[in-house]
Protein backbone atom coordinates (compact mmCIF):
# COMPACT_ATOMS: atom_id res chain seq x y z
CA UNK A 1 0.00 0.00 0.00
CA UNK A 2 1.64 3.66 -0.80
CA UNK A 3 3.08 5.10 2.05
CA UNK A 4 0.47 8.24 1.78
CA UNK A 5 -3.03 6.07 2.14
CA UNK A 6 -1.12 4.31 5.15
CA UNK A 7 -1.03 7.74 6.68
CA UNK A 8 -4.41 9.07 5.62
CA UNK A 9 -6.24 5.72 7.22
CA UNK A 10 -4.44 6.30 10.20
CA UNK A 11 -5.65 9.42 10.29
CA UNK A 12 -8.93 9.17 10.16
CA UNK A 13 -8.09 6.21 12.67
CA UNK A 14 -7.24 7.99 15.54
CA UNK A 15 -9.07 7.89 18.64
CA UNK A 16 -11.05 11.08 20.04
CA UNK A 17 -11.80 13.99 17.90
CA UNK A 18 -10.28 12.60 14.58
CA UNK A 19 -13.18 9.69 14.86
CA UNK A 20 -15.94 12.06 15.93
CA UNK A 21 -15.41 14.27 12.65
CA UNK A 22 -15.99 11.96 10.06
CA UNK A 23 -19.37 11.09 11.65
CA UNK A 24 -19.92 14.56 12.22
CA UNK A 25 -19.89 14.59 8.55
CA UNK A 26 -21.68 11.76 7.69
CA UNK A 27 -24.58 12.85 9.99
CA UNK A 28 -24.63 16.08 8.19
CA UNK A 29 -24.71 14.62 4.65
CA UNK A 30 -28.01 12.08 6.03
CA UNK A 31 -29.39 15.53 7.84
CA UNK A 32 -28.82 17.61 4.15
CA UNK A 33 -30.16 14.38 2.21
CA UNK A 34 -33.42 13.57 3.81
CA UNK A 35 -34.25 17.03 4.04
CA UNK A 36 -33.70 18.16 0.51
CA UNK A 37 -35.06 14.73 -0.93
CA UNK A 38 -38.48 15.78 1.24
CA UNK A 39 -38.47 19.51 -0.19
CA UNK A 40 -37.72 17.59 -4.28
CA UNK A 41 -40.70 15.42 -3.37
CA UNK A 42 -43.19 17.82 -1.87
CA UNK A 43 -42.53 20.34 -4.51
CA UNK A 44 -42.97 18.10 -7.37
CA UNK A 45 -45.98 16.26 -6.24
CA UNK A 46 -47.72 19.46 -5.52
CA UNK A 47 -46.36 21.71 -8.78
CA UNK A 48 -46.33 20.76 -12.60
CA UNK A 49 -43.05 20.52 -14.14
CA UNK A 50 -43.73 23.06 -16.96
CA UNK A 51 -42.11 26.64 -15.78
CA UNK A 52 -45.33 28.24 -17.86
CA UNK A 53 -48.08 26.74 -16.26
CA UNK A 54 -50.97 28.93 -15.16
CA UNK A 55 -50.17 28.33 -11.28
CA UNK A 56 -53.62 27.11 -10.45
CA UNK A 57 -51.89 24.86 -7.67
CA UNK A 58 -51.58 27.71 -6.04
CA UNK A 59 -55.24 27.76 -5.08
CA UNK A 60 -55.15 24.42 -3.16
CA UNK A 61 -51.53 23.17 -2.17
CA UNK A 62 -49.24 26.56 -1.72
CA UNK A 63 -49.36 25.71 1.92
CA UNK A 64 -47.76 22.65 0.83
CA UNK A 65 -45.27 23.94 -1.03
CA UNK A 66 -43.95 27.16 1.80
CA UNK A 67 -43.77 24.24 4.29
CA UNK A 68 -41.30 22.57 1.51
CA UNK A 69 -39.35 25.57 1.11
CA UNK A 70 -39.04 26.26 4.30
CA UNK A 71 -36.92 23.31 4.76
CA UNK A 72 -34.29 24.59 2.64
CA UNK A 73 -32.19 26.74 4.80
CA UNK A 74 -31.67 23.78 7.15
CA UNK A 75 -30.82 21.65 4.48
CA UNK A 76 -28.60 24.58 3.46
CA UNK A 77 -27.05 24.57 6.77
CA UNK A 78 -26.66 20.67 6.51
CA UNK A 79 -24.74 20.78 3.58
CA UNK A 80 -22.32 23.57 4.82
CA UNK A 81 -21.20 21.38 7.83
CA UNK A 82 -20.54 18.40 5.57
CA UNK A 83 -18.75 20.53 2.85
CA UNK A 84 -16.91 21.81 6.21
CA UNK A 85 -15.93 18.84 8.00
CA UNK A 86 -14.77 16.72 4.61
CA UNK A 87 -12.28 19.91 4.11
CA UNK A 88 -11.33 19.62 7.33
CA UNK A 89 -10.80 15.40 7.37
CA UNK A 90 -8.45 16.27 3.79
CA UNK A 91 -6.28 18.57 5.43
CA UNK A 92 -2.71 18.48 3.98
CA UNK A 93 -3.81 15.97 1.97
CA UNK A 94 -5.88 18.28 -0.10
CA UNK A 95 -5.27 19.11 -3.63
CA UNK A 96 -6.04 22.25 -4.26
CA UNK A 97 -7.12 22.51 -7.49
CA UNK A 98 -9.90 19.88 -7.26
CA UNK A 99 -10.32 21.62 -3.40
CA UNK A 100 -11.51 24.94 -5.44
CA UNK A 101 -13.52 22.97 -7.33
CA UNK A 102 -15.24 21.30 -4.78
CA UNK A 103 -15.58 24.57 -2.89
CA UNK A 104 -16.65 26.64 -5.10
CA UNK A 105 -19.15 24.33 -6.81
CA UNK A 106 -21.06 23.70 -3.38
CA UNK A 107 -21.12 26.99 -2.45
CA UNK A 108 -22.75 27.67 -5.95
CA UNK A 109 -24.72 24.71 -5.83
CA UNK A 110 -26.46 26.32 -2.49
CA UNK A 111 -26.65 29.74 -3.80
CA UNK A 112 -28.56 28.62 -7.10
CA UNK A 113 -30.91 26.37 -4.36
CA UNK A 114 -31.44 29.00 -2.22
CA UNK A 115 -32.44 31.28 -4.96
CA UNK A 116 -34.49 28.99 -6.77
CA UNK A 117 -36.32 28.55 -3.84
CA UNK A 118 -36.86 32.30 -2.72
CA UNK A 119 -38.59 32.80 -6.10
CA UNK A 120 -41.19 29.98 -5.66
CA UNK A 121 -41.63 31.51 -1.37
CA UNK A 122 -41.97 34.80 -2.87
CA UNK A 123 -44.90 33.54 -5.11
CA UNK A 124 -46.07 32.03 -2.54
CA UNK A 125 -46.27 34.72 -0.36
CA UNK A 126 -47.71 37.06 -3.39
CA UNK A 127 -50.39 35.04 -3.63
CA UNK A 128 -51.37 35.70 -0.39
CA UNK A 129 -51.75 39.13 -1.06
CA UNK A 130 -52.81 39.38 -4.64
CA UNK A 131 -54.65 35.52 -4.28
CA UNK A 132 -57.04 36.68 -7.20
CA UNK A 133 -54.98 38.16 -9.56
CA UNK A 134 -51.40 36.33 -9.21
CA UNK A 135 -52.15 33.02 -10.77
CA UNK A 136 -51.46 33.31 -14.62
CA UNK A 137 -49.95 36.86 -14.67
CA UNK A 138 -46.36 38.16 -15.88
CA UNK A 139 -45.11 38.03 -12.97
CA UNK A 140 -46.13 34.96 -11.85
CA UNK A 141 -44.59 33.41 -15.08
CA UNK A 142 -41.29 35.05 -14.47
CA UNK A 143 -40.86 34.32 -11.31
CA UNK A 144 -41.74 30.18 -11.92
CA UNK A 145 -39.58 30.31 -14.73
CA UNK A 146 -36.64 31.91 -13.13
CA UNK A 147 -36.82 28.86 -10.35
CA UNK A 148 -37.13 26.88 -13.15
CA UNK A 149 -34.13 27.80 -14.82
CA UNK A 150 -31.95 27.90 -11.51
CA UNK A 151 -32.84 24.20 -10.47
CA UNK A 152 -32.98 22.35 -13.88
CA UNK A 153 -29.82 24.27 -15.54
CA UNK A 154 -27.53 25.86 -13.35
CA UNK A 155 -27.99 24.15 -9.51
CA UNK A 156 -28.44 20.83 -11.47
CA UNK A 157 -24.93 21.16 -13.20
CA UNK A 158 -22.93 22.34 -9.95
CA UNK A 159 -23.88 19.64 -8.30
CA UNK A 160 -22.64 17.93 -11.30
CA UNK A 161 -19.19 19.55 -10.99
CA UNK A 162 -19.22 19.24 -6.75
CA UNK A 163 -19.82 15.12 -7.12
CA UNK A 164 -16.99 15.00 -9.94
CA UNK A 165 -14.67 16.80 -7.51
CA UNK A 166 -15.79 14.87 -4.46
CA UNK A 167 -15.14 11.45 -6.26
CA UNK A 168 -11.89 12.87 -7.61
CA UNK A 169 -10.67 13.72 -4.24
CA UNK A 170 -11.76 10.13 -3.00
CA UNK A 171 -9.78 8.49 -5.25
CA UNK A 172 -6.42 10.37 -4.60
CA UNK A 173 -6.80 9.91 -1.19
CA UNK A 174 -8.56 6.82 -0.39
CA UNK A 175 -11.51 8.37 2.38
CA UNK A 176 -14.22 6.29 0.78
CA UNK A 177 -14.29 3.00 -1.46
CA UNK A 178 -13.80 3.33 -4.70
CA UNK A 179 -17.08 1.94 -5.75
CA UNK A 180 -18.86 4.58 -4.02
CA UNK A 181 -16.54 7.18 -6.47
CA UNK A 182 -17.49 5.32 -9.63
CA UNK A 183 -21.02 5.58 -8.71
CA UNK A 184 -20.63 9.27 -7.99
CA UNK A 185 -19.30 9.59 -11.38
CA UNK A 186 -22.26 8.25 -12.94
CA UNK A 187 -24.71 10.47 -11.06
CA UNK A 188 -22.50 13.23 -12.10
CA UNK A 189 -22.66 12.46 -15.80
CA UNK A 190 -26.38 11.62 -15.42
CA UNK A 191 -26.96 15.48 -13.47
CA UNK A 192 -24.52 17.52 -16.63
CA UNK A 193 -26.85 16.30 -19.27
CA UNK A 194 -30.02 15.12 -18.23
CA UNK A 195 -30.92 18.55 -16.13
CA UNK A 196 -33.48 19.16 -19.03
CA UNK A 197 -34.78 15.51 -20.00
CA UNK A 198 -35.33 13.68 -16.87
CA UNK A 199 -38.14 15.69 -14.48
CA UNK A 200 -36.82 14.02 -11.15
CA UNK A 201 -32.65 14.15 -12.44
CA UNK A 202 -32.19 16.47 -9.07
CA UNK A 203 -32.94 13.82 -6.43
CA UNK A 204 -29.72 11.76 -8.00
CA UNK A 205 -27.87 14.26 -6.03
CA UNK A 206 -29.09 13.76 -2.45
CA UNK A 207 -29.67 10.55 -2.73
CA UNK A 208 -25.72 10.00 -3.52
CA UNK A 209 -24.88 12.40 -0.83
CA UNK A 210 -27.20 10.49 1.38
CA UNK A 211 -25.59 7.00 0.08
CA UNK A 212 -21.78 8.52 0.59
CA UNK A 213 -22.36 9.81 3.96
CA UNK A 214 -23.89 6.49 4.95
CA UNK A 215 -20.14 4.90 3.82
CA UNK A 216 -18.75 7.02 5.91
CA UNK A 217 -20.72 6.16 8.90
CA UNK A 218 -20.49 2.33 8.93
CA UNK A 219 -17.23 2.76 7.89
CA UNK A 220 -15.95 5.00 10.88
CA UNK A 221 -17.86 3.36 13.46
CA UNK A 222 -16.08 0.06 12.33
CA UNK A 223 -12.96 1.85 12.56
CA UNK A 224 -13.53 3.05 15.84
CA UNK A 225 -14.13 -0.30 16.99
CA UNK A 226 -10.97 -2.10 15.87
CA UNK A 227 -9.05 0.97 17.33
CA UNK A 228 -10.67 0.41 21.05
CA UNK A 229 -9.84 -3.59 20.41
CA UNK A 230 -6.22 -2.34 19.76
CA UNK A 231 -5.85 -0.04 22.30
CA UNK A 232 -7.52 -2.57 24.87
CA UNK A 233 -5.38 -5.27 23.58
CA UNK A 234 -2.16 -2.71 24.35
CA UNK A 235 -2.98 -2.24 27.89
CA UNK A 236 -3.77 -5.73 28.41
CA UNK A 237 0.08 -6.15 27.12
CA UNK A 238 1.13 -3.56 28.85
């Protein structure tokens, strides 16, 4: 084995706070997961794909969709922490090209989200105020399209870029099994070019989050395990 992936398991081997991090991670990937894959759900049960409908789901499920929303920022916040602690578990083993990448392509990702989001709240909220006259106006249709736009084209595709970098930085440094960086390849291939084609292409993204941070869980917590054995099996020597 090359001397570097000796020194990066051992690393994330250590006792105390080096084996509480990569579950804090892990817990914050399941946290982000579930809670976006609820919001993807909700919204697209409740509103029609097509950015130029004539909003008339407004009149019996926006209630529906705020509570949806609403779950955003905390998914937001989720995703943060887990973008955080992975930097964090790289350290010096970071490279920093694929680091910017990863960076900046999450912090994009959420932006877009977040955006996306506040236009379809906003309507929401207008049509609490203007209930008879919102539905099927200009701004209405902006507003849906904009969110449109945001999820399906730009959001969609840095999520694209932040699972390429993820499984990039996986394989140079060995954090997760390899399989689990193939697979994020293909969900990143599938999120570049099927944004358009496939009406539920944005849950492929949480769900591999979701399926990553699991690894990382199961994996740690069997690591922690075989280091108390060791260290139990030292002071019995000792």
């Amino acid at each position: 084995m090359d001397p570097s992936m000796k020194d990066w398991r051992l690393k994330w081997t250590r006792p105390s706070t080096r084996l509480r991090a990569p579950r804090a991670a892990a817990i914050a990937g399941i946290v982000f997961s579930v809670l976006l894959i609820t919001t993807l759900l909700l919204i697209r049960r409740t509103v029609p794909v097509l950015p130029l409908e004539a909003g008339e789901w407004l009149r019996e499920r926006s209630g529906t969709v705020f509570f949806a929303v609403n779950l955003v920022p905390f998914a937001g916040i989720a995703f943060l922490w887990f973008i955080g602690v992975l930097r964090d578990r790289l350290g010096d083993y970071e490279d920093h090209f694929f680091a910017t990448v990863f960076m900046g392509s999450g912090l994009l990702f959420l932006a877009m989200l977040f955006a996306a989001t506040a236009f379809v709240g906003g309507i929401v909220v207008a049509y609490r105020i203007e209930f008879d006259r919102l539905p099927g106006s200009a701004t209405f249709t902006v507003a849906r399209a904009v969110a449109y736009e945001l999820t399906n084209v730009y959001a969609v595709r840095m999520a694209a870029v932040f699972t390429m970098a993820t499984c990039t930085l996986a394989l140079r440094t060995g954090f997760v099994s390899r399989w689990i960086a193939f697979v994020g390849y293909a969900a990143a291939l599938a999120l570049l070019f099927a944004g358009r084609h496939i009406d539920w292409i944005m849950l492929v993204f949480p769900i591999w989050v979701l399926l990553l941070s699991l690894h990382i869980l199961f994996d740690n917590f069997g690591l922690s395990s075989k280091v108390g054995a060791s260290d139990r099996d030292k002071k019995g020597d000792a």
